[in-house]
C-alpha atoms as a PDB file:
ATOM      1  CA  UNK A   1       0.000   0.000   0.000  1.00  0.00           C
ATOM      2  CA  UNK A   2       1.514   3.348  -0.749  1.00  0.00           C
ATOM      3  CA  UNK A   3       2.106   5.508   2.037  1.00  0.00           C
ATOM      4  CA  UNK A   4      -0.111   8.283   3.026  1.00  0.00           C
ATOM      5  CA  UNK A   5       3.059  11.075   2.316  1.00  0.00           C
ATOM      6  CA  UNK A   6       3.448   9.870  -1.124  1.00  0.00           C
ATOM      7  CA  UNK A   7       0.054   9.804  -1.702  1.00  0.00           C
ATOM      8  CA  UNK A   8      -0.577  13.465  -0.580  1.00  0.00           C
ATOM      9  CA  UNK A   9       2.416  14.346  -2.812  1.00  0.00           C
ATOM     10  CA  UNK A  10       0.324  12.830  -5.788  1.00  0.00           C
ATOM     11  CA  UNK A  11      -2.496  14.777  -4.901  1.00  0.00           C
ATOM     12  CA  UNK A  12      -0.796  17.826  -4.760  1.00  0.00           C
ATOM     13  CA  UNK A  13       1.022  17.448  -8.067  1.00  0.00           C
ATOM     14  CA  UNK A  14      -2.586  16.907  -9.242  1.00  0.00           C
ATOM     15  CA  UNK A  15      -4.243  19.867  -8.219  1.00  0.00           C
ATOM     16  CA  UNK A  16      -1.371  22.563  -7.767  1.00  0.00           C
ATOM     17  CA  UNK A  17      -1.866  24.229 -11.020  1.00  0.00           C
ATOM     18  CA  UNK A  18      -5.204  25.443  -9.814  1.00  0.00           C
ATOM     19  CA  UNK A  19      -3.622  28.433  -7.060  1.00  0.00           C
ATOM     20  CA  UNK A  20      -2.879  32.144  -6.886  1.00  0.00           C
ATOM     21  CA  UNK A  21      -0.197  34.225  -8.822  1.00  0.00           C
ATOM     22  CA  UNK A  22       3.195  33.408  -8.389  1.00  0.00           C
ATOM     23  CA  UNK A  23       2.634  29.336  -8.104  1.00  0.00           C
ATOM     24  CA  UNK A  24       3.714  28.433 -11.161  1.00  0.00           C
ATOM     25  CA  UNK A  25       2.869  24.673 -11.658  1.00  0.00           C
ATOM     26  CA  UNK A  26       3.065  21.737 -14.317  1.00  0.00           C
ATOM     27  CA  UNK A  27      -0.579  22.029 -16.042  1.00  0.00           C
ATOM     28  CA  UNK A  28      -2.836  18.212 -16.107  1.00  0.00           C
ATOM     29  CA  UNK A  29      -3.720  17.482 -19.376  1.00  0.00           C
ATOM     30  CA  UNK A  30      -7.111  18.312 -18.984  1.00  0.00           C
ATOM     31  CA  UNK A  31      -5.779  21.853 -18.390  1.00  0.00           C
ATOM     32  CA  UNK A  32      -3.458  21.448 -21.314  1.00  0.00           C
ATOM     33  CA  UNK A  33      -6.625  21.192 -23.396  1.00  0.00           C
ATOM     34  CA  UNK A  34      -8.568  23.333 -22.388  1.00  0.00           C
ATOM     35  CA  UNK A  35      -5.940  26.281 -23.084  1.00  0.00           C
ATOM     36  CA  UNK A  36      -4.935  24.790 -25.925  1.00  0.00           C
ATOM     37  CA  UNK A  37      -8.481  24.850 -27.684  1.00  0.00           C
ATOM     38  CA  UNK A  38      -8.869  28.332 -25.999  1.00  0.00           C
ATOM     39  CA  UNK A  39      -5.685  29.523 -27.456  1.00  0.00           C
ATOM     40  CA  UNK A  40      -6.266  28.567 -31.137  1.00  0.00           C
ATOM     41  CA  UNK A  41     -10.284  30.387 -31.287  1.00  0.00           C
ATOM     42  CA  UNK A  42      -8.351  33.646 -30.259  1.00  0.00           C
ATOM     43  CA  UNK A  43      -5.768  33.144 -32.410  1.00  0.00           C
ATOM     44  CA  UNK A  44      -8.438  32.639 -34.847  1.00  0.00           C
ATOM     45  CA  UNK A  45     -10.495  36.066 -33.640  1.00  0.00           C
ATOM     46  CA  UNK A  46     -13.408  33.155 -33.541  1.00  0.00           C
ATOM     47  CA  UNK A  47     -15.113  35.296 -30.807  1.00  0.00           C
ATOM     48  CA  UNK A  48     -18.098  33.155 -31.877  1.00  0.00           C
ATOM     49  CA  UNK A  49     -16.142  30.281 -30.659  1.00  0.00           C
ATOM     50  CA  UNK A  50     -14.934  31.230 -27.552  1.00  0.00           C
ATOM     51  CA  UNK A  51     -17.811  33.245 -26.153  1.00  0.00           C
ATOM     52  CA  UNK A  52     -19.799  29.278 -26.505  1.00  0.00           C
ATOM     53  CA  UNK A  53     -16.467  27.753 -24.933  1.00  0.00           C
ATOM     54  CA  UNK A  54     -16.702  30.051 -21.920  1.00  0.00           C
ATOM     55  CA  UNK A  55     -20.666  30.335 -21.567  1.00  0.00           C
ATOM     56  CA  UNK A  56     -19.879  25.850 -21.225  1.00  0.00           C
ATOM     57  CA  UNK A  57     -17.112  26.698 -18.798  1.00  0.00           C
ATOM     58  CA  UNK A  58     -19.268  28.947 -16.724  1.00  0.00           C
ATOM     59  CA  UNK A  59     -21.276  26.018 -15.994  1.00  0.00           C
ATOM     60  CA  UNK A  60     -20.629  23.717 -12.666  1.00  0.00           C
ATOM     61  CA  UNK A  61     -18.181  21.612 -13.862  1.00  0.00           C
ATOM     62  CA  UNK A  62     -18.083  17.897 -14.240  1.00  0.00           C
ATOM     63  CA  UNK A  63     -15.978  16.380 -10.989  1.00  0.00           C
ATOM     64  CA  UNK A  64     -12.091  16.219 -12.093  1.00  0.00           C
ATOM     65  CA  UNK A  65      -9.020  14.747  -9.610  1.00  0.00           C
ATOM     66  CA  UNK A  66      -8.794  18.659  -7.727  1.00  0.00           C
ATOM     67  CA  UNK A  67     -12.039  19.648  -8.219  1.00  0.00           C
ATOM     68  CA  UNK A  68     -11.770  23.051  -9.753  1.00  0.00           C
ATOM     69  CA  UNK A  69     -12.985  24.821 -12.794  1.00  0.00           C
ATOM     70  CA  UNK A  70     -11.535  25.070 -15.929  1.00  0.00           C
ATOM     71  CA  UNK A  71     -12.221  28.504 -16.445  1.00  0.00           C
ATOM     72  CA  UNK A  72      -9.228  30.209 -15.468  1.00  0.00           C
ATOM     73  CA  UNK A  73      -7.205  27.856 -17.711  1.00  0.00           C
ATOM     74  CA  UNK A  74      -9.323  29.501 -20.394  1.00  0.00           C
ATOM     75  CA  UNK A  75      -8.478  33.135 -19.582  1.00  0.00           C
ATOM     76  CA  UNK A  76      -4.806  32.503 -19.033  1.00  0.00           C
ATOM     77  CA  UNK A  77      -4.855  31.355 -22.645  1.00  0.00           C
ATOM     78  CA  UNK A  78      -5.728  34.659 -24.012  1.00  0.00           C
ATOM     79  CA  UNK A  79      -2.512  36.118 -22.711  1.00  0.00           C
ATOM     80  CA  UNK A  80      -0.897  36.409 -26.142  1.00  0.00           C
ATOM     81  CA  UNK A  81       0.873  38.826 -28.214  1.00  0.00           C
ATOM     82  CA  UNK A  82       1.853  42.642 -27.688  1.00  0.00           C
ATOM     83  CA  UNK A  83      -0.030  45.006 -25.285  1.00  0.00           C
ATOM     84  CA  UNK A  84      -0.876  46.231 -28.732  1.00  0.00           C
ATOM     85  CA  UNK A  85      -1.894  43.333 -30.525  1.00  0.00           C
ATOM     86  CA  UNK A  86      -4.053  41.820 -27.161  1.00  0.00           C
ATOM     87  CA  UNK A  87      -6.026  45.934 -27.098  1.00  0.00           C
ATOM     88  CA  UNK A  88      -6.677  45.008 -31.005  1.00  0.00           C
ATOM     89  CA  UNK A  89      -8.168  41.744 -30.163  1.00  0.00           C
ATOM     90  CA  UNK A  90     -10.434  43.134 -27.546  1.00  0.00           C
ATOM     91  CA  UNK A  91     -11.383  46.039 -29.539  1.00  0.00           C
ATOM     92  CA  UNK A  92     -12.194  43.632 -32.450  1.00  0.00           C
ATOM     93  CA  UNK A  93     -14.235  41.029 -29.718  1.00  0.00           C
ATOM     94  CA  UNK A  94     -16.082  44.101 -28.398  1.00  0.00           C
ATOM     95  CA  UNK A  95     -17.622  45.284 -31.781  1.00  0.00           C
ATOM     96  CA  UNK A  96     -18.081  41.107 -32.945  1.00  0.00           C
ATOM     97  CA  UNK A  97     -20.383  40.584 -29.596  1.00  0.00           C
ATOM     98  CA  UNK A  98     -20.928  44.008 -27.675  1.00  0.00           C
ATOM     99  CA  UNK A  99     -22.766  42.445 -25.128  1.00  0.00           C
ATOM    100  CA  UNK A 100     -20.092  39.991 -24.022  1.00  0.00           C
ATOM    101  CA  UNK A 101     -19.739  38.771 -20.090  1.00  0.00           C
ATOM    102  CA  UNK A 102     -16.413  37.120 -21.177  1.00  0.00           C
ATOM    103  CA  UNK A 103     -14.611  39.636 -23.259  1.00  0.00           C
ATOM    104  CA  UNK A 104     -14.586  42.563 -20.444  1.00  0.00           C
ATOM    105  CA  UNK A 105     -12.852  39.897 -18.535  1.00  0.00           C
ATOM    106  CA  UNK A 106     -10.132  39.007 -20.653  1.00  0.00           C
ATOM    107  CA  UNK A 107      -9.496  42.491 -21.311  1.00  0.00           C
ATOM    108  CA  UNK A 108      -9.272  43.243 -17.154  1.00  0.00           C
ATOM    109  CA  UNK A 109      -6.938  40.469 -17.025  1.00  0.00           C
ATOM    110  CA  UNK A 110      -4.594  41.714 -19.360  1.00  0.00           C
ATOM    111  CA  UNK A 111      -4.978  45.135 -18.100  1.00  0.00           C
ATOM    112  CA  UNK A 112      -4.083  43.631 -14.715  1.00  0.00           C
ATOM    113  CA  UNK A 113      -0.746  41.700 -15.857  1.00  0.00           C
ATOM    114  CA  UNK A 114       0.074  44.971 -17.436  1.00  0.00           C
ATOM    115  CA  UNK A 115      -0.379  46.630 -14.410  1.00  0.00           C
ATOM    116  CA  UNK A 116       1.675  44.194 -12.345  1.00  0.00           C
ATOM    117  CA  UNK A 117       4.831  44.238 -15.012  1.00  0.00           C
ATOM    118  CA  UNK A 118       4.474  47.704 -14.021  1.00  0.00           C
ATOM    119  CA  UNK A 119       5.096  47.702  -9.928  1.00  0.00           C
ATOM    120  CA  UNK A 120       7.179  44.581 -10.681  1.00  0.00           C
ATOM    121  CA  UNK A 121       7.339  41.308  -8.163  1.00  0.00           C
ATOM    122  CA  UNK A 122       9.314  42.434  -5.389  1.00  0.00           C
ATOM    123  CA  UNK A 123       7.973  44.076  -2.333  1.00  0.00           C
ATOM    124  CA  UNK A 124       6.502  47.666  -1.536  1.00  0.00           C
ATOM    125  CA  UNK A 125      10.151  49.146  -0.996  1.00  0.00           C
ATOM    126  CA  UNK A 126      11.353  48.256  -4.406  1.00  0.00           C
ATOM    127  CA  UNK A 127       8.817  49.729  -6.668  1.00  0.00           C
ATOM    128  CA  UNK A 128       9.977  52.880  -8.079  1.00  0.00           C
ATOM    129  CA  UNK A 129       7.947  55.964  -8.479  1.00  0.00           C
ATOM    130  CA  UNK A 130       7.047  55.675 -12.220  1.00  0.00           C
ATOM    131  CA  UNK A 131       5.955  51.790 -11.287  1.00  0.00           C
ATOM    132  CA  UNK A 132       3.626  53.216  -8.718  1.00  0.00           C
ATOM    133  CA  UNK A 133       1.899  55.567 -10.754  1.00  0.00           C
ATOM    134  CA  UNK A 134       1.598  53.154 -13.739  1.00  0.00           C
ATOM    135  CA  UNK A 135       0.460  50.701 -11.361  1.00  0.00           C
ATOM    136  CA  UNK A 136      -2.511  53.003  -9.938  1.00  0.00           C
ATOM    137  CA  UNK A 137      -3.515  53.811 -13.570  1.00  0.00           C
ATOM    138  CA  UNK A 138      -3.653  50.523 -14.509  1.00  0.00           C
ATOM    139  CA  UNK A 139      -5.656  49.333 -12.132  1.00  0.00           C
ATOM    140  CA  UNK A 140      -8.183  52.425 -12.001  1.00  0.00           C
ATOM    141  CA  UNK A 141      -8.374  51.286 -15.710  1.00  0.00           C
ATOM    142  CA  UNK A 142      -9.326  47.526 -14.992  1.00  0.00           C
ATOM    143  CA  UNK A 143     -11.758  48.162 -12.291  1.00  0.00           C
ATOM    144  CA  UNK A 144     -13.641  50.653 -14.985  1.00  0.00           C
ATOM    145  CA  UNK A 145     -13.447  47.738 -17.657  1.00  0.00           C
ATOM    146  CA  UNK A 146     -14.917  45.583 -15.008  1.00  0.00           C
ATOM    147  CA  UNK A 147     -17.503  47.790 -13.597  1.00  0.00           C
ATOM    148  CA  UNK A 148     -18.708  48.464 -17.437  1.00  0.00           C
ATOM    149  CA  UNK A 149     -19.269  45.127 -17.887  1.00  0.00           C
ATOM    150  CA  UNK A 150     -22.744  43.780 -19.002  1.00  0.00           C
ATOM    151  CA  UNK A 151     -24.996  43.194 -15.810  1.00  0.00           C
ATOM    152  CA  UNK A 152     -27.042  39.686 -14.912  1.00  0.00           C
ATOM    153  CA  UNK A 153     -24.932  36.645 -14.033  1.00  0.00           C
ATOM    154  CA  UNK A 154     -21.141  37.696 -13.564  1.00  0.00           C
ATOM    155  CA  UNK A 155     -18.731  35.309 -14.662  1.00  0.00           C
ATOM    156  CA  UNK A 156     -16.804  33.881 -12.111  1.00  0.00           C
ATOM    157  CA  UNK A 157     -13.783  34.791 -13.252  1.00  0.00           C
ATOM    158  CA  UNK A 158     -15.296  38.655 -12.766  1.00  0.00           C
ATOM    159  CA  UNK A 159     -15.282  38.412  -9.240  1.00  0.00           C
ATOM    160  CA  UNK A 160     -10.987  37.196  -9.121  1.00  0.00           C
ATOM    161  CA  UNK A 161     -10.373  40.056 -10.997  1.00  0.00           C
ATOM    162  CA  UNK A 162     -12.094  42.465  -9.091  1.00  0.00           C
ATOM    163  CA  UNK A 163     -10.374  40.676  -6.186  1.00  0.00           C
ATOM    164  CA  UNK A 164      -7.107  41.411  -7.532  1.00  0.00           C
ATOM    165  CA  UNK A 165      -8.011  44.641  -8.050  1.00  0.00           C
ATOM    166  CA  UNK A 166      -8.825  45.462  -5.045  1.00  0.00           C
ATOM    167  CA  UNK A 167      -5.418  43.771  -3.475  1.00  0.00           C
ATOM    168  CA  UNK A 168      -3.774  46.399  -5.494  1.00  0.00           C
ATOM    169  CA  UNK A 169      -5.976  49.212  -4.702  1.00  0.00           C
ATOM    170  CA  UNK A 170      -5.707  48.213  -1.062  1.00  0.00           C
ATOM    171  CA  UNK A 171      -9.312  48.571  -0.496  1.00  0.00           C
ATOM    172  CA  UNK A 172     -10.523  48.821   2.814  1.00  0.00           C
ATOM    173  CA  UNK A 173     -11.547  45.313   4.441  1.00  0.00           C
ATOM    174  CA  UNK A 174     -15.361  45.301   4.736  1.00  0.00           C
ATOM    175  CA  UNK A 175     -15.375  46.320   1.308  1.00  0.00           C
ATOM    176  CA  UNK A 176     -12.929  43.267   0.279  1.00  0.00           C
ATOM    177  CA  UNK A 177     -15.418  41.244   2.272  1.00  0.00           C
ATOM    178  CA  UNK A 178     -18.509  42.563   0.556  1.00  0.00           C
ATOM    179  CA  UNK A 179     -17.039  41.554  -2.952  1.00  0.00           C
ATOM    180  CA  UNK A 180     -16.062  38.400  -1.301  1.00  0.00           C
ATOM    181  CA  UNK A 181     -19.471  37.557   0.071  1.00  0.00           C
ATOM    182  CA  UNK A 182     -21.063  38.105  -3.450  1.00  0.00           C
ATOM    183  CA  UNK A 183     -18.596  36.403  -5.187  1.00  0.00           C
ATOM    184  CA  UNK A 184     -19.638  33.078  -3.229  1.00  0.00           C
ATOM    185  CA  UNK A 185     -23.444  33.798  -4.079  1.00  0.00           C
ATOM    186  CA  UNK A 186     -22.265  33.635  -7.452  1.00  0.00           C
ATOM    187  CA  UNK A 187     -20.786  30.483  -6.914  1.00  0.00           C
ATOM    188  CA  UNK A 188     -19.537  29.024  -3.941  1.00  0.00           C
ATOM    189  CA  UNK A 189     -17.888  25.840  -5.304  1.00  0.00           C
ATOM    190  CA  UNK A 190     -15.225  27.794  -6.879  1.00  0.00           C
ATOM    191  CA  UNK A 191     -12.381  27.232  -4.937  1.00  0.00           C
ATOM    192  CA  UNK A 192     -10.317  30.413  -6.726  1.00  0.00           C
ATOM    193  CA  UNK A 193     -11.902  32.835  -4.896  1.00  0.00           C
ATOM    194  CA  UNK A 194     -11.287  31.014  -1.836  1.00  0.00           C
ATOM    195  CA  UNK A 195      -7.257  30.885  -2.435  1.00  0.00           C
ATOM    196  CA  UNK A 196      -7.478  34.455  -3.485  1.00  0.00           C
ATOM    197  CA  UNK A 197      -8.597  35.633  -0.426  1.00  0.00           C
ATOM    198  CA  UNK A 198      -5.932  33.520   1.670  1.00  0.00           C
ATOM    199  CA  UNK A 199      -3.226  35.138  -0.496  1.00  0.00           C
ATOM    200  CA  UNK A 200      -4.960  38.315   0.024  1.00  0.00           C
ATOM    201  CA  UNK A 201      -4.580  37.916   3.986  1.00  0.00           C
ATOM    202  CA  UNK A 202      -1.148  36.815   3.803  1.00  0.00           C
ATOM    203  CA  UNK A 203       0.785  39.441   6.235  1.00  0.00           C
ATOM    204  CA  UNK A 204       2.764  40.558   3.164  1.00  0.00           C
ATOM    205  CA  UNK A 205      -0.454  41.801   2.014  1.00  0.00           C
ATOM    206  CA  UNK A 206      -3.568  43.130   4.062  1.00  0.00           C
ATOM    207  CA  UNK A 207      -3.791  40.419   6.458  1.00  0.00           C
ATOM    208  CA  UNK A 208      -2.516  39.402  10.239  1.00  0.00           C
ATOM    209  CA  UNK A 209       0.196  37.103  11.294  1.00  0.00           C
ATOM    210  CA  UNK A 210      -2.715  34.286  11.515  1.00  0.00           C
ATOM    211  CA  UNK A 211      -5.351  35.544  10.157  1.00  0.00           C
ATOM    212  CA  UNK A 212      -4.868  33.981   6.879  1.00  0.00           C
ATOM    213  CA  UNK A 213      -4.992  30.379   8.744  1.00  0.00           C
ATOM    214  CA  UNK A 214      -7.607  31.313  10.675  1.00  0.00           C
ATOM    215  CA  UNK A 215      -9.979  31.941   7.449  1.00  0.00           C
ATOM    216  CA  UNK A 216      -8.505  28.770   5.636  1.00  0.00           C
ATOM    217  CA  UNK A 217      -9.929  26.705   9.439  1.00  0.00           C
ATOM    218  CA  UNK A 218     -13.323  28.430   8.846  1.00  0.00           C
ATOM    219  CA  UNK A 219     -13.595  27.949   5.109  1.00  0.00           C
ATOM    220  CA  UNK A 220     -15.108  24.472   5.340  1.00  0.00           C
ATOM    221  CA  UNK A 221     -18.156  25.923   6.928  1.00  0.00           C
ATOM    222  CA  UNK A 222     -18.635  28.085   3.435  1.00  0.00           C
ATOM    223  CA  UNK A 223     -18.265  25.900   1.059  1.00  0.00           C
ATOM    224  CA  UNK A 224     -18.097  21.946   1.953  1.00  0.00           C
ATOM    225  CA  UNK A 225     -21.030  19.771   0.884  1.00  0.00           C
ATOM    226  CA  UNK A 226     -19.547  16.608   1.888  1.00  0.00           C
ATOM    227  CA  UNK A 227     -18.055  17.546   5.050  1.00  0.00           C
ATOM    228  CA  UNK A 228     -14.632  17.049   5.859  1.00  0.00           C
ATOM    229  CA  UNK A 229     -11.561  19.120   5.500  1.00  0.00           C
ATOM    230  CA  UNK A 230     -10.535  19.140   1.615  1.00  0.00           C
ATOM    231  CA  UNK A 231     -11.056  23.033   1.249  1.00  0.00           C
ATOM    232  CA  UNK A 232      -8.741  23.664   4.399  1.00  0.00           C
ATOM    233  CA  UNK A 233      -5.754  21.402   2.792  1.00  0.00           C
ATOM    234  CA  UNK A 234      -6.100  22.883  -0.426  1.00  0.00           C
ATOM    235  CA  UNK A 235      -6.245  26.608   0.802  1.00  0.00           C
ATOM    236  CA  UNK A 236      -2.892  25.778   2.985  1.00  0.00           C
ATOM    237  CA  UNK A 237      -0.924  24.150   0.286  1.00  0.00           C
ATOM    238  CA  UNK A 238      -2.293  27.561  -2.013  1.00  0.00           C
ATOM    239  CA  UNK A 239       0.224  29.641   0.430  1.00  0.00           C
ATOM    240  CA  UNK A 240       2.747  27.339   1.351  1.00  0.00           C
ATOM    241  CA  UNK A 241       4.664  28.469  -1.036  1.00  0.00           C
ATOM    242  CA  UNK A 242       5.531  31.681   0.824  1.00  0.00           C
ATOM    243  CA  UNK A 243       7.089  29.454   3.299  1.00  0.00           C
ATOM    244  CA  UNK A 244      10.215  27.534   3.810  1.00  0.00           C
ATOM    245  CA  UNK A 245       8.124  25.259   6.131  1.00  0.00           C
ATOM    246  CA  UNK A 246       4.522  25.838   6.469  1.00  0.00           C
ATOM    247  CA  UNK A 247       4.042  24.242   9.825  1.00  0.00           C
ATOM    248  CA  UNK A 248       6.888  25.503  11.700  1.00  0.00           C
ATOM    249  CA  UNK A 249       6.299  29.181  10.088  1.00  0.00           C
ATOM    250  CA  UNK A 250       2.381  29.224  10.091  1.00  0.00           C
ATOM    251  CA  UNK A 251      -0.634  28.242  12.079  1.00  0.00           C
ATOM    252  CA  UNK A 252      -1.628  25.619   9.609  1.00  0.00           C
ATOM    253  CA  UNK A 253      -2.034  22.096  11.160  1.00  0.00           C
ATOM    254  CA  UNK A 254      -0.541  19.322   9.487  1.00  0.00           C
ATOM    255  CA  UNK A 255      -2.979  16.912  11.165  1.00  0.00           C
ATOM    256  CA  UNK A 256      -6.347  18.558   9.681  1.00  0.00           C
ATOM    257  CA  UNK A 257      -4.323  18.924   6.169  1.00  0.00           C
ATOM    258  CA  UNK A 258      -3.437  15.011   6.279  1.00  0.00           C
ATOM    259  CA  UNK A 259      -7.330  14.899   6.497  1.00  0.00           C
ATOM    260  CA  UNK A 260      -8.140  17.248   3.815  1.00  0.00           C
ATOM    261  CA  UNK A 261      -5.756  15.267   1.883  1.00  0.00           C
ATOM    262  CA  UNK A 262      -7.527  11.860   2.396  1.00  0.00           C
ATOM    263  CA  UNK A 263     -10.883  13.867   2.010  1.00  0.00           C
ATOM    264  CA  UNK A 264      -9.430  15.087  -1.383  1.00  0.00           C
ATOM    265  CA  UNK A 265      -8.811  11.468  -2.254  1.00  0.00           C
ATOM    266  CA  UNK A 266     -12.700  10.408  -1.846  1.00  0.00           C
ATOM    267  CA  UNK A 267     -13.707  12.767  -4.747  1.00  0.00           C
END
């Protein structure tokens, strides 16, 4: 029988690719595909084509090995070409299907990476003075793409880029919560917006030493049909990368993880 540690390392190869920015990960196949097919109808300015491939994706997904929606492999697939050529693109998606839920998303995602090139990876200290102001511009930019966006059912993927947003706008909390809050009425299952708040309340960020473990125990009670502790295990291994050990440098407990892991498993 294969031990429990190898195991858990399976299951987190599995999943990984599914976390915040700054994870980078080996991509299943499944997520392979999906950019892949993504990639080519952009390519193709099939706007047709992908506005049918993301209405599908929208939809609760059928159950994979992590769980999670393929959505956001769809959107990162759109990240191609020049600042110039991607504006082209959207400008050319916008007059194909004016009334698009997807497109205004794709182009607040790219406005986002652009704005993050700007301010660059490093912390607050390093960011130089033109970075900051390109930074604030982009971003005031992206959250009037997102807020122009066609009303009735957001997508999803509306709701992590208004969250990103708003880490970069350093909004005040209750309003973070607020967008939080309606993001799950949207649609609690997806585990994104769940990650993107942890990595939001990392102390690096807005949150606590703690604080960011402290939602991760509570996020069960959100979102878990089945009971169990799957959400908590994947939200911890979502930040453990800003770590050199999680359980000696964080409040996360490796005993409820080893239990999200084997709940992981039953899916």
């Amino acid at each position: 029988m294969l031990s429990l540690r190898f195991r858990c390392l399976v299951v987190l190869l599995v999943f990984s690719a599914s976390f915040p920015p700054g994870l980078a990960q080996a991509a299943p196949a499944w997520d392979a595909t999906t950019r892949g097919k993504a990639r080519d109808l952009y390519l193709a300015e099939d706007w047709t084509g992908l506005e049918n491939m993301a209405r599908e994706l929208r939809q609760p997904p059928a159950p994979t090995s992590d769980g999670r929606w393929l959505l956001g492999s769809f959107y990162a697939a759109l990240d191609r070409g020049s600042p110039e050529d991607r504006a082209a693109k959207m400008t050319a998606w916008e007059k194909a299907v004016p009334d698009s839920p997807t497109r205004p998303v794709a182009a607040a995602k790219n406005q986002i990476k652009l704005a993050w090139d700007a301010r660059g990876s490093g912390y607050a200290g390093t960011v130089t003075q033109d970075g900051w102001q390109d930074f604030a511009t982009r971003l005031t930019e992206t959250r009037r793409t997102l807020e122009a966006a066609p009303g009735g059912e957001r997508c999803p993927e509306w709701f992590i880029a208004m969250m990103t947003v708003a880490l970069g706008q350093n909004w005040p909390r209750e309003e973070y919560d607020r967008l939080f809050e309606a993001a799950l009425d949207r649609a609690p299952e997806y585990y994104s917006y769940y990650f993107t708040k942890a990595y939001f309340l990392l102390p690096r960020w807005h949150g606590e030493p703690g604080e960011w473990e402290r939602f991760a125990a509570a996020a069960p009670g959100l979102y878990d049909p089945d009971g169990g502790e799957a959400l908590y295990a994947r939200i911890a291994w979502a930040n453990s990368s800003f770590y050199d050990n999680l359980f000696a440098e964080s409040a996360i407990e490796w005993p409820r993880m080893k239990q999200g892991f084997l709940d992981i498993e039953k899916y």
